[in-house]
Each structure stands twice: as structure tokens, then as C-alpha cells.
N, C-alpha and C. Protein backbone atom coordinates (compact mmCIF):
# COMPACT_ATOMS: atom_id res chain seq x y z
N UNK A 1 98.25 120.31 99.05
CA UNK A 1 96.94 119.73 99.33
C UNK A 1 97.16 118.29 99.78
N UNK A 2 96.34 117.92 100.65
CA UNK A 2 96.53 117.11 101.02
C UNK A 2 95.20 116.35 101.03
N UNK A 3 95.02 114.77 100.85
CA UNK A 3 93.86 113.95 100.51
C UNK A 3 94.05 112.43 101.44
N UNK A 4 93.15 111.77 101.97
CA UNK A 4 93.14 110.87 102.30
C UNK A 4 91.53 110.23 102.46
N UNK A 5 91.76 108.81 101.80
CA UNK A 5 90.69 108.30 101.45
C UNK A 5 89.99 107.43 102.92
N UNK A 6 89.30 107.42 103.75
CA UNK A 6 88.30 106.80 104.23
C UNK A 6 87.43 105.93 104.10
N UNK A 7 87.83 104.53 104.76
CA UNK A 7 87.02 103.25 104.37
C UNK A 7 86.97 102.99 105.63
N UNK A 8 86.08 103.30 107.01
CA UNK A 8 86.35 102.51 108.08
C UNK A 8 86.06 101.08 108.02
N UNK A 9 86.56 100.59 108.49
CA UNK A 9 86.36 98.96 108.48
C UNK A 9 84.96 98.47 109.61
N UNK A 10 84.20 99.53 109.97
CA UNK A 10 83.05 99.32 110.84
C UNK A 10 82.26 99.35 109.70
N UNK A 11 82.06 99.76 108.04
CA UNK A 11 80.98 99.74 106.96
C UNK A 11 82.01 98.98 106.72
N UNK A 12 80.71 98.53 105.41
CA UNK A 12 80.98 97.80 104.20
C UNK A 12 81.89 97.74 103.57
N UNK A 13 82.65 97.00 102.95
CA UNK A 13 83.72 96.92 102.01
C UNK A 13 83.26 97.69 100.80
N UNK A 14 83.76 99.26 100.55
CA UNK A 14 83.17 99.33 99.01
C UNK A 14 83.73 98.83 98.02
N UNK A 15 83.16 99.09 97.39
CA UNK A 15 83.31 98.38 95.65
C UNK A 15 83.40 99.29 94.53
N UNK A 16 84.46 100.12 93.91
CA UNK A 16 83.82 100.91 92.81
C UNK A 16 83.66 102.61 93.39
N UNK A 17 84.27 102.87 94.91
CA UNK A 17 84.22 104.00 95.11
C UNK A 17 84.70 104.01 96.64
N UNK A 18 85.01 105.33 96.92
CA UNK A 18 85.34 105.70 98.43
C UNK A 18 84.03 106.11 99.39
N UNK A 19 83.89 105.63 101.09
CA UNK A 19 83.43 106.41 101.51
C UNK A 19 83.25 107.34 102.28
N UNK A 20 84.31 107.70 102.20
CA UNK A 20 84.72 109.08 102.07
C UNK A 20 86.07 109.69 101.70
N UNK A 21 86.35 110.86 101.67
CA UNK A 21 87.20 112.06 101.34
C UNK A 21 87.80 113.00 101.89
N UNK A 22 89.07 112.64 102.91
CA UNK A 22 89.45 114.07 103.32
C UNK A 22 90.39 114.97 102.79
N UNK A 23 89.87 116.48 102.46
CA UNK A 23 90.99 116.73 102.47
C UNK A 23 91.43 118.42 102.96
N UNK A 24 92.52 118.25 102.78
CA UNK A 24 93.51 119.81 103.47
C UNK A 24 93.89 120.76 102.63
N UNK A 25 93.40 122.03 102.81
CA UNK A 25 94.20 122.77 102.04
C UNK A 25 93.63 122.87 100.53
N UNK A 26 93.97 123.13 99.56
CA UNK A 26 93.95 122.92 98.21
C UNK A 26 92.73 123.83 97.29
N UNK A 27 92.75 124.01 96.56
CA UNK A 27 91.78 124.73 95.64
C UNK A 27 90.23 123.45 94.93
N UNK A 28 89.51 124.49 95.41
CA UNK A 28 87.87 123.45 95.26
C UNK A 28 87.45 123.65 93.82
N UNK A 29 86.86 122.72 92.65
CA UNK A 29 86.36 122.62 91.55
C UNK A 29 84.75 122.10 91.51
N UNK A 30 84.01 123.15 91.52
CA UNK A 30 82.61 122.41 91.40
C UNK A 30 82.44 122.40 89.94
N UNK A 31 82.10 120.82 89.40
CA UNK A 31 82.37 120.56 88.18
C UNK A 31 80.07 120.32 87.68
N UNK A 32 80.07 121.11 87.01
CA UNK A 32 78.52 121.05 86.77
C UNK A 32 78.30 119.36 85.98
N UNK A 33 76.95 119.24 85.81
CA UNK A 33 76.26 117.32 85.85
C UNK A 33 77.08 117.40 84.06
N UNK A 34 77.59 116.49 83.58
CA UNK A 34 78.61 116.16 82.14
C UNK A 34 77.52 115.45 81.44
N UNK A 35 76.86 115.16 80.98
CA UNK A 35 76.44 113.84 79.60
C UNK A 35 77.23 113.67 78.78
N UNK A 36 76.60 112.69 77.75
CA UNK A 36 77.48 111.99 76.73
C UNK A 36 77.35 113.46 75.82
N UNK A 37 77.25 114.54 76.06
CA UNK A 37 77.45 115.54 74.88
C UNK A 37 78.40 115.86 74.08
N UNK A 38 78.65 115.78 72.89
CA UNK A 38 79.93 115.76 72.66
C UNK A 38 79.93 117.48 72.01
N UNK A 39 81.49 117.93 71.43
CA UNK A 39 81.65 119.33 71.45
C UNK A 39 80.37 120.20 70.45
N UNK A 40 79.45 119.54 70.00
CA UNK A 40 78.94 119.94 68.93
C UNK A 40 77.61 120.33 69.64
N UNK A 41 77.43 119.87 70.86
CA UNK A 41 76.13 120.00 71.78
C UNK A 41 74.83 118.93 71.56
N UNK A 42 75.47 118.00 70.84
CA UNK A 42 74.60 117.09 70.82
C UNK A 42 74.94 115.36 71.22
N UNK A 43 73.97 114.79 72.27
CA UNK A 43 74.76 113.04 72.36
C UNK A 43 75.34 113.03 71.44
N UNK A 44 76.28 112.09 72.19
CA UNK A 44 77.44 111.15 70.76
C UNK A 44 76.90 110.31 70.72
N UNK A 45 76.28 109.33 71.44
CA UNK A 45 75.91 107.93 71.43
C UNK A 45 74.37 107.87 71.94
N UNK A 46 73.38 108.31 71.09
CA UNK A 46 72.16 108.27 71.40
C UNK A 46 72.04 106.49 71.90
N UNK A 47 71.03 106.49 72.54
CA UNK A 47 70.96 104.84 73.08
C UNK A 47 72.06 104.12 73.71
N UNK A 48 73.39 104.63 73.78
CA UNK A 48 74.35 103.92 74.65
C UNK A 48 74.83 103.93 75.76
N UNK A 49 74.64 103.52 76.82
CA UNK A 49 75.30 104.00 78.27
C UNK A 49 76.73 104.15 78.45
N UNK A 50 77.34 102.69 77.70
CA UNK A 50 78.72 102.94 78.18
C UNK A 50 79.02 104.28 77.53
N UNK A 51 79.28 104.42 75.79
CA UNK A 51 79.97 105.55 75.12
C UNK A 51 78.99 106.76 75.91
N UNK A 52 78.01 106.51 76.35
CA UNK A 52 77.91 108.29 77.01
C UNK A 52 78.40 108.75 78.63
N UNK A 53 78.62 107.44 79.01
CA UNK A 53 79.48 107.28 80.05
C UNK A 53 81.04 107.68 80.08
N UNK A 54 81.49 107.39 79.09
CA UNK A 54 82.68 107.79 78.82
C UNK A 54 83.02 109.47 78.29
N UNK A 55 81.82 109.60 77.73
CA UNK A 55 82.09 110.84 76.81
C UNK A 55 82.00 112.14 77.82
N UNK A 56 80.95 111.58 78.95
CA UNK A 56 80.69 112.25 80.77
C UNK A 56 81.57 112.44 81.18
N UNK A 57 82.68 110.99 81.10
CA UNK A 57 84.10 111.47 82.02
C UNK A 57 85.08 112.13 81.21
N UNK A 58 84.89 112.26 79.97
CA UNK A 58 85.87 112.98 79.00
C UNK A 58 85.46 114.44 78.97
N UNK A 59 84.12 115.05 78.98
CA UNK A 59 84.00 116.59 79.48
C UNK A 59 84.58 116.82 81.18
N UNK A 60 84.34 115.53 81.46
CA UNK A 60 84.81 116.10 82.99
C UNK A 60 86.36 116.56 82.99
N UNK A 61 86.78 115.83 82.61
CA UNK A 61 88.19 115.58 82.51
C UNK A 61 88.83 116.96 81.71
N UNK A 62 88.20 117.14 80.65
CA UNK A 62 88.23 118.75 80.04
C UNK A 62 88.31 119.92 81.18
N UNK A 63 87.28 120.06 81.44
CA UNK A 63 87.33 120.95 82.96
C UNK A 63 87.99 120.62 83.77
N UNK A 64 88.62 119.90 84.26
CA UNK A 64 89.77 119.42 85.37
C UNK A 64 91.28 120.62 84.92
N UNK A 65 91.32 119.96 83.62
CA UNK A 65 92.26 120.03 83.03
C UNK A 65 92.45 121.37 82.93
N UNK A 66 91.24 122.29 82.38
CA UNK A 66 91.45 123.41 82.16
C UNK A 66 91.54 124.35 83.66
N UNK A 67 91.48 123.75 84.50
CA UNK A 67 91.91 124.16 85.94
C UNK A 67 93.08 123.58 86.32
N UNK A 68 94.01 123.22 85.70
CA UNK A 68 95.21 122.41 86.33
C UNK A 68 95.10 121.18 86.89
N UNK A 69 93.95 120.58 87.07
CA UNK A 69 94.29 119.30 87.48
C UNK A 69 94.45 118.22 86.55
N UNK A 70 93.85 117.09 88.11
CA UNK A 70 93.83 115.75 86.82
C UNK A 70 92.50 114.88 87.42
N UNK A 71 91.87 113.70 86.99
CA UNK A 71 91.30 113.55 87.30
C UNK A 71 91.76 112.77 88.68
N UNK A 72 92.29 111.97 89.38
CA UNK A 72 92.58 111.67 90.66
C UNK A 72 92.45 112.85 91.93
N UNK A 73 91.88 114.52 90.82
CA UNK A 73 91.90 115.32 91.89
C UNK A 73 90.66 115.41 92.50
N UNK A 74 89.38 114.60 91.65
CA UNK A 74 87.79 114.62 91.79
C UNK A 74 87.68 113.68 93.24
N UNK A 75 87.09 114.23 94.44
CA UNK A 75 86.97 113.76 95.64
C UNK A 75 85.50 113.38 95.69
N UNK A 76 84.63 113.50 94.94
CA UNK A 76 83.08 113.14 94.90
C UNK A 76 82.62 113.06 93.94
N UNK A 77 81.90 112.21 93.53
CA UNK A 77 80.80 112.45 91.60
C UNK A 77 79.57 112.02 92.51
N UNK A 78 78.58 112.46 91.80
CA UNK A 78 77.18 111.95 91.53
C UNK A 78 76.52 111.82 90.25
N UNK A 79 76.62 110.44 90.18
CA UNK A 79 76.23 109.85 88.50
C UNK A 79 74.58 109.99 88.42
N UNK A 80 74.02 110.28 88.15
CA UNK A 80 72.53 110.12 87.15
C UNK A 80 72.00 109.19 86.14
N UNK A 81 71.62 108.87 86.60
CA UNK A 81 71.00 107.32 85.43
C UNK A 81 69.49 106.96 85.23
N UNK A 82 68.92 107.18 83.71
CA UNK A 82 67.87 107.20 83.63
C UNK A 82 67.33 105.79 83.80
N UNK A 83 68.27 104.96 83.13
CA UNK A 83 67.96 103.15 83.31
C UNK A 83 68.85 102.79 84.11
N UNK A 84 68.69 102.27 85.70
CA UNK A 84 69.46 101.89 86.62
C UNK A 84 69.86 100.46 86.08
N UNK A 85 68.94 100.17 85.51
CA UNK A 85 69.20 98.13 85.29
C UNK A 85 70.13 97.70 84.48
N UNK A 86 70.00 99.07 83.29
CA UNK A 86 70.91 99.02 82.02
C UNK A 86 72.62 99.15 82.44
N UNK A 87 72.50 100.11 83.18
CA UNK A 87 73.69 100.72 83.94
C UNK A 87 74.74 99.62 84.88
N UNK A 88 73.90 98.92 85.47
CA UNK A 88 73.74 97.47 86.43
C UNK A 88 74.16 96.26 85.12
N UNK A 89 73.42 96.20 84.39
CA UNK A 89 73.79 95.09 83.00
C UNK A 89 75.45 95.55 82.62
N UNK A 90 76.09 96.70 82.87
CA UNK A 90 76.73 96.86 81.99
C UNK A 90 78.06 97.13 82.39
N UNK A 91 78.17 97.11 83.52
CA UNK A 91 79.20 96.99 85.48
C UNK A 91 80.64 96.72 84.28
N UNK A 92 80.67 95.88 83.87
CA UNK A 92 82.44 95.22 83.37
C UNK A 92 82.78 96.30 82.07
N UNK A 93 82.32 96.78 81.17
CA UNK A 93 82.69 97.69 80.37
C UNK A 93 82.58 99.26 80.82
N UNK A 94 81.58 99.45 81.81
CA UNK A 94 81.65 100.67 82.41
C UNK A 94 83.18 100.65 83.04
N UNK A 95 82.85 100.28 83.84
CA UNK A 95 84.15 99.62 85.11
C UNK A 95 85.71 100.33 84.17
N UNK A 96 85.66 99.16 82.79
CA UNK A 96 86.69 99.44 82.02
C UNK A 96 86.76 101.07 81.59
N UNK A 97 85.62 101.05 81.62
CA UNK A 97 85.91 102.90 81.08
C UNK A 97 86.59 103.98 82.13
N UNK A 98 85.72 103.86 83.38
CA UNK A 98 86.75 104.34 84.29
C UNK A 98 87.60 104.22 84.78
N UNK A 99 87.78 103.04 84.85
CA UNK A 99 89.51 102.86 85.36
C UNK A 99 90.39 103.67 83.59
N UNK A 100 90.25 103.55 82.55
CA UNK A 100 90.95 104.56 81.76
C UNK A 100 91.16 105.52 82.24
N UNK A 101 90.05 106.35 83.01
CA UNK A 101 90.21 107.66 83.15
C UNK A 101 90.90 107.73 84.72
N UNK A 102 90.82 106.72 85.38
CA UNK A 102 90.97 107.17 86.85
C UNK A 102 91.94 106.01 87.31
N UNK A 103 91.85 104.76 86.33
CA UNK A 103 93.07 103.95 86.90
C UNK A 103 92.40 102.91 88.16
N UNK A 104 92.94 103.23 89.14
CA UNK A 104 92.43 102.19 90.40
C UNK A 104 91.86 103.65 91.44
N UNK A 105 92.01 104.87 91.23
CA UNK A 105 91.23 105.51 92.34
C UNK A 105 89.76 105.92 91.95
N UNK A 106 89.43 105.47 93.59
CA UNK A 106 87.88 105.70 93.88
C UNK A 106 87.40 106.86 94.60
N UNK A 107 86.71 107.96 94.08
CA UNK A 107 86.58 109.14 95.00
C UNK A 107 85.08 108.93 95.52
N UNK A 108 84.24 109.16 96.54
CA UNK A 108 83.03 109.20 96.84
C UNK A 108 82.00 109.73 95.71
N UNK A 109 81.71 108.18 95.56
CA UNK A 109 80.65 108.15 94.42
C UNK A 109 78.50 107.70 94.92
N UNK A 110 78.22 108.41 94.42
CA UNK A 110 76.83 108.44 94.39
C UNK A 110 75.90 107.51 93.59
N UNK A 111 75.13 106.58 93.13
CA UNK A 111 74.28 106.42 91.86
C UNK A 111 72.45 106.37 92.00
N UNK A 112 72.41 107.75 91.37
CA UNK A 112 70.84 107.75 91.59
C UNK A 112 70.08 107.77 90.53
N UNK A 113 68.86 106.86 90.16
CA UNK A 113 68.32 106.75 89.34
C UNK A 113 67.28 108.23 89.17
N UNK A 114 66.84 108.42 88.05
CA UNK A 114 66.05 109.73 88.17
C UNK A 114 65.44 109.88 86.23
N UNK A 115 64.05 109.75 86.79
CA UNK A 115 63.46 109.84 85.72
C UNK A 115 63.75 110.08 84.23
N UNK A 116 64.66 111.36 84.42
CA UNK A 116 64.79 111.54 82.90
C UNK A 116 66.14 112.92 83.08
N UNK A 117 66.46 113.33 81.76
CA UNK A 117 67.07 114.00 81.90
C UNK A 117 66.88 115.63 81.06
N UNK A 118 67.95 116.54 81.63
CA UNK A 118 67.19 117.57 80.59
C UNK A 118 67.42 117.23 79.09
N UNK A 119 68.31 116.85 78.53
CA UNK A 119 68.59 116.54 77.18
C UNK A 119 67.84 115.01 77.32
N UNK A 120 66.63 114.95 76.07
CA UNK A 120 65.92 113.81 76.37
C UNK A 120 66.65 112.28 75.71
N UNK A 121 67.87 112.58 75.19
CA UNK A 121 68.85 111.35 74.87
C UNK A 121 69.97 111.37 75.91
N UNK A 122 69.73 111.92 76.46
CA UNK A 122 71.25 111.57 78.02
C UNK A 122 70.41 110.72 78.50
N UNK A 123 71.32 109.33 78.92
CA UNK A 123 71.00 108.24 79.80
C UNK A 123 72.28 108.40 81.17
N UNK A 124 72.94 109.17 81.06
CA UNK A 124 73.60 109.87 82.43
C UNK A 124 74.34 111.20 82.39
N UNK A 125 74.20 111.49 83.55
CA UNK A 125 75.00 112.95 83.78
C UNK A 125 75.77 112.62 84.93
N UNK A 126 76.89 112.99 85.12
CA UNK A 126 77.96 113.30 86.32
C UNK A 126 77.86 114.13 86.97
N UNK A 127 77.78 114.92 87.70
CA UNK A 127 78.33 115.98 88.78
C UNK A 127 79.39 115.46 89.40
N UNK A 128 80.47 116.56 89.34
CA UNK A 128 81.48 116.16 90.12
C UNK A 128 82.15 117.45 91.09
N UNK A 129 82.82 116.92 92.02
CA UNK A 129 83.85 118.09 93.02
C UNK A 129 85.03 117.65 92.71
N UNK A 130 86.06 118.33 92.55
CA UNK A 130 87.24 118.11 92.52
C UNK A 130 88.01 119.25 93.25
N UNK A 131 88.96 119.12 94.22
CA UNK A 131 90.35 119.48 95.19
C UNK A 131 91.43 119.44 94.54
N UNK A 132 91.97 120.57 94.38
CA UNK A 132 93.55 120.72 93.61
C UNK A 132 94.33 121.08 94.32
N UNK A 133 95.99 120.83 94.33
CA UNK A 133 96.64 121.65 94.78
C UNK A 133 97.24 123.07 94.78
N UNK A 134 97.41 124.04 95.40
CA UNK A 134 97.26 125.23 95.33
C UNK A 134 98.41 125.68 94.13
N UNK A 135 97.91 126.72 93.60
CA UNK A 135 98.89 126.81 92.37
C UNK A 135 100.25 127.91 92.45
């Protein structure tokens, strides 16, 4: 499989993500929207963005895994956020959380605010795609 990240230098400098994703070959992962749910089916961190932020990329990362990958194999997310401002307040510890999980790569990222969620204590959900190499 093959991947290469896309930043033309005619847009914006991003910040925090790619825009865009190519890639060749490889096995596709449609990864369903993650919250802070933890294994028990309930938030871990009622009221917290970052810890349910993290706990989002830690189910993701579960499913990666249990498909052979890793997370550097996720070529797109779309984050969900019930409080955009909170999310925005909170840029340097988020930030820190993903780079844990992802280090310095940025795959084409989304952030859309949206009323509410189905679990009425998720303050985000992920959707993600992820591209593997063939096994």
C-alpha cells in the first residue's frame, strides 16, 4: 500500500491535519463515529472533552488494531463536537493527546459542530477511514 499526503502549496498551510490523502492499493477500514465510551458502555469522563477525546482515539485504535493496523493507517477522521468553543479552549492538551496516539501524522481531518449526540454525555464522536496494507 501505498500513501502520500497532499498539501498543495496553492491552499493554506494546515495545521493539525492533511488536505488530503492518496492512496494505492491496500485494504479499506470504515471505522464507525468512537465517543469517550469506555468498555462498560458508558462515558468515562462525563463533562470532559479532552479524557473523552482520548478515550475516542483509544476505541479507534482498538479497531485498527483488531484489523492489523496501526493508527498512522487512518487517512480521514471526522470529529463531532457538541461544544465547538470548549474544544477550541482546549487546542494544547487535545493536541497532546493526539500526537500520543499518532505522533506527528496528520490524516484528513474534519471538525463539525452538531447539536448533540446520541449518547446524551458524549461531547465527541470520531468517524474514521483507515487504508492498510494488504495482508
Amino acid at each position: 500500500m501505498e500513501k502520500t499526503i497532499l498539501n498543495p502549496p496553492t491552499l493554506a498551510k494546515p495545521s493539525g491535519y492533511a488536505h488530503g490523502v492518496l492512496t494505492v492499493g491496500g485494504r479499506l477500514l470504515v471505522i464507525a463515529g468512537q465517543t469517550g465510551m469506555d468498555n462498560t458502555g458508558r462515558i468515562a469522563a462525563p463533562g470532559n472533552i479532552i479524557a473523552q477525546f482520548q478515550q475516542a482515539l483509544a476505541n479507534i485504535k482498538e479497531v485498527v488494531a483488531a484489523a492489523g493496523g496501526q493508527m498512522t493507517d487512518i487517512v480521514k477522521m471526522t470529529v463531532y463536537v457538541t461544544r465547538k468553543t470548549e474544544y477550541q479552549a482546549n487546542l494544547k492538551p487535545i493536541g497532546a493527546a493526539y500526537q500520543s496516539f499518532f505522533g506527528k501524522y496528520y490524516p484528513a481531518i474534519a471538525l463539525i459542530e452538531v447539536n448533540s449526540l446520541w449518547d446524551e454525555e458524549a461531547l465527541i464522536e470520531i468517524e474514521s477511514v483507515a487504508v492498510m496494507s494488504e495482508q
